[in-house]
Protein backbone atom coordinates (compact mmCIF):
# COMPACT_ATOMS: atom_id res chain seq x y z
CA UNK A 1 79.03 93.71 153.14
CA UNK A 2 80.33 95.77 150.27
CA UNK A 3 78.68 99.71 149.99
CA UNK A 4 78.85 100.89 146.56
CA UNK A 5 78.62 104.94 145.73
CA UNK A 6 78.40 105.98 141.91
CA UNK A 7 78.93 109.53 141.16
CA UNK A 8 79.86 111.41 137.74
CA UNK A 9 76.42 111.27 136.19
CA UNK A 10 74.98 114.30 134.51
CA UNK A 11 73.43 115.85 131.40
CA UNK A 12 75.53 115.99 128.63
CA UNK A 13 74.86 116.64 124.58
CA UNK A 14 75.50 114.34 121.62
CA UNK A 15 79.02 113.08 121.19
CA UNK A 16 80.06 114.06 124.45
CA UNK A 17 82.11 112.22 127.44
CA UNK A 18 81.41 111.80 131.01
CA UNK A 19 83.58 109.69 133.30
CA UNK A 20 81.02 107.76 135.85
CA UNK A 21 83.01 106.51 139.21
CA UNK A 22 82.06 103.77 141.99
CA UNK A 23 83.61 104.19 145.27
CA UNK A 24 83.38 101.10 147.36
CA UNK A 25 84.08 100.64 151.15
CA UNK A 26 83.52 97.46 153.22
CA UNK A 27 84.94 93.92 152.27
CA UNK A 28 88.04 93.41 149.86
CA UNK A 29 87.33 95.00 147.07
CA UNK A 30 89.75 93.31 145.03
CA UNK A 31 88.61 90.12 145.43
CA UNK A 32 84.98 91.53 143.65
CA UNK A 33 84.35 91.24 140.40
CA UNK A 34 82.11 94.65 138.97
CA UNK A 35 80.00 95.63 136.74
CA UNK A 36 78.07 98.72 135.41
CA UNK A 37 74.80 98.11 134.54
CA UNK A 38 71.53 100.36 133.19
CA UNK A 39 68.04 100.67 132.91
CA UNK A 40 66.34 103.20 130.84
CA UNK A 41 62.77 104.15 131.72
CA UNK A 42 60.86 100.97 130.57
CA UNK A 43 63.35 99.07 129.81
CA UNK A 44 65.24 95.88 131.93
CA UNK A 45 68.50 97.07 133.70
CA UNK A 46 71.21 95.51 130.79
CA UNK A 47 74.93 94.66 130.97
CA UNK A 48 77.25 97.65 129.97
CA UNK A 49 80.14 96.31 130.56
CA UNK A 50 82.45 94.11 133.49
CA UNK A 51 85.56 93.17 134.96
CA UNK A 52 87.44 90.61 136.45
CA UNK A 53 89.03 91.42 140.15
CA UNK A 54 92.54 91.17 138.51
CA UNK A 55 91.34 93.97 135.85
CA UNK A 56 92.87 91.61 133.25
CA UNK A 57 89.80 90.35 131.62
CA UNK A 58 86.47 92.39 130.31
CA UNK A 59 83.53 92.56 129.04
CA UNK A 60 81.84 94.97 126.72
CA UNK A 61 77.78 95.48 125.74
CA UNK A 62 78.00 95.77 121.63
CA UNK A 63 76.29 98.95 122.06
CA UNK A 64 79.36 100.60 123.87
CA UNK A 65 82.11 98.69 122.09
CA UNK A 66 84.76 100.86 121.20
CA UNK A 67 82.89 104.16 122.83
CA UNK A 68 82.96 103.00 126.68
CA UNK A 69 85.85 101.92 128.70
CA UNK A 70 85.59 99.79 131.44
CA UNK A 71 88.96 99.75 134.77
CA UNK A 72 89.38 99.62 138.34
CA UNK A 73 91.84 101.09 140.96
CA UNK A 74 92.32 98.32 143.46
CA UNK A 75 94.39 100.15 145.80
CA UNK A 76 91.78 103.34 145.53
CA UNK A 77 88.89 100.43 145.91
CA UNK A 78 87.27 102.48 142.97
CA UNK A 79 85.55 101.40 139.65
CA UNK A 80 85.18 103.46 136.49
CA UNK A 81 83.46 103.86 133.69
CA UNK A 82 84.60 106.15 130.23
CA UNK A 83 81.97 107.04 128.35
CA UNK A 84 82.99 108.60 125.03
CA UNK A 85 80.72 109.57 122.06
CA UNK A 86 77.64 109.53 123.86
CA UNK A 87 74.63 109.01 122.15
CA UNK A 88 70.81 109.86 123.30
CA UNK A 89 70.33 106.41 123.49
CA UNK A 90 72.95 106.15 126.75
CA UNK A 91 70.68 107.90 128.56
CA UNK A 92 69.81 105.63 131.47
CA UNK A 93 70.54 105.45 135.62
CA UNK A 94 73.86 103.51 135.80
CA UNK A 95 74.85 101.20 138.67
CA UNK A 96 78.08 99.54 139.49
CA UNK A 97 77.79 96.03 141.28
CA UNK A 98 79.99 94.06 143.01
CA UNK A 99 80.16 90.10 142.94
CA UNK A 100 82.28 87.75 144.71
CA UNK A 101 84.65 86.09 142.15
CA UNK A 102 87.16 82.84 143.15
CA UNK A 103 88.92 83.58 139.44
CA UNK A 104 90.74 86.23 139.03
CA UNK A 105 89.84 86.25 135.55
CA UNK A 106 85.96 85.92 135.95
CA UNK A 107 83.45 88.28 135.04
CA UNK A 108 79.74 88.18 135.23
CA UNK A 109 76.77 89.61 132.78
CA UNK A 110 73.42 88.62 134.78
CA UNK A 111 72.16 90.98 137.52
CA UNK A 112 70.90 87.90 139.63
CA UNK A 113 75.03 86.95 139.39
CA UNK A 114 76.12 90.42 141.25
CA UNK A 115 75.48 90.62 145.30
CA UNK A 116 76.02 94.38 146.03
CA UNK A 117 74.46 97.14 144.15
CA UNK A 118 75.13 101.10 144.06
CA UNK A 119 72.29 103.70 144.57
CA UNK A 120 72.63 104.04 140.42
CA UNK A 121 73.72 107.87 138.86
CA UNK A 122 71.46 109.35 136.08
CA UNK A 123 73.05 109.51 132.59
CA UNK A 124 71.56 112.23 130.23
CA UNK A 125 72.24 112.43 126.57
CA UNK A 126 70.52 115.25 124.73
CA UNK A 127 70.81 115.35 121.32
């Protein structure tokens, strides 16, 4: 079992930066590849972006490209996510997810591929 905790959400206006973390406790983290996904009210949770276990190989939504950054502290057992020029459409809960990876360089996109899930944080963007 692998417990996820996301914290950092928050409200925050137009062209702002928030820093979302993912503490996780339980099996080996580093042998997990993660995620951060979203769902907006309405909407399917999406991809934002993942990452291998090694951290060498990742995965960015076209949305975020080039505004969100994407790393993980293996010895911490913590995930990240920098969010930079937010825009109103951000605004969704955010989860991390954990799935178990026998590549170091593989990364998944699906929801149905990721085993472990976080509680999600709430993402605001007012514009």
């Amino acid at each position: 079992q692998v417990q996820l905790v996301e914290s950092g959400g928050g409200l925050v206006q137009a062209g702002g930066s928030l820093r979302l973390s993912c503490a996780a406790s339980g099996r080996t983290f580093s042998r997990y590849a993660m995620a951060w996904f979203r769902q907006a009210p309405g909407k399917e949770r999406a991809i934002v972006a993942a990452i291998s276990f090694s951290g060498r190989s990742t995965y960015y939504a076209d949305s975020v490209k080039g505004r969100f950054t994407i790393s993980r502290d293996n010895a911490e057992n913590t995930l990240y996510l920098q969010m930079n020029s937010l825009k109103p459409e951000d605004t969704a809960v955010y989860y991390c997810a954990a799935a178990q990876a026998s590549y170091s360089g593989s990364y998944f996109l699906r929801p149905l591929d990721y085993d472990y899930w976080g509680q999600g944080t709430q993402v605001t963007v007012s514009s």
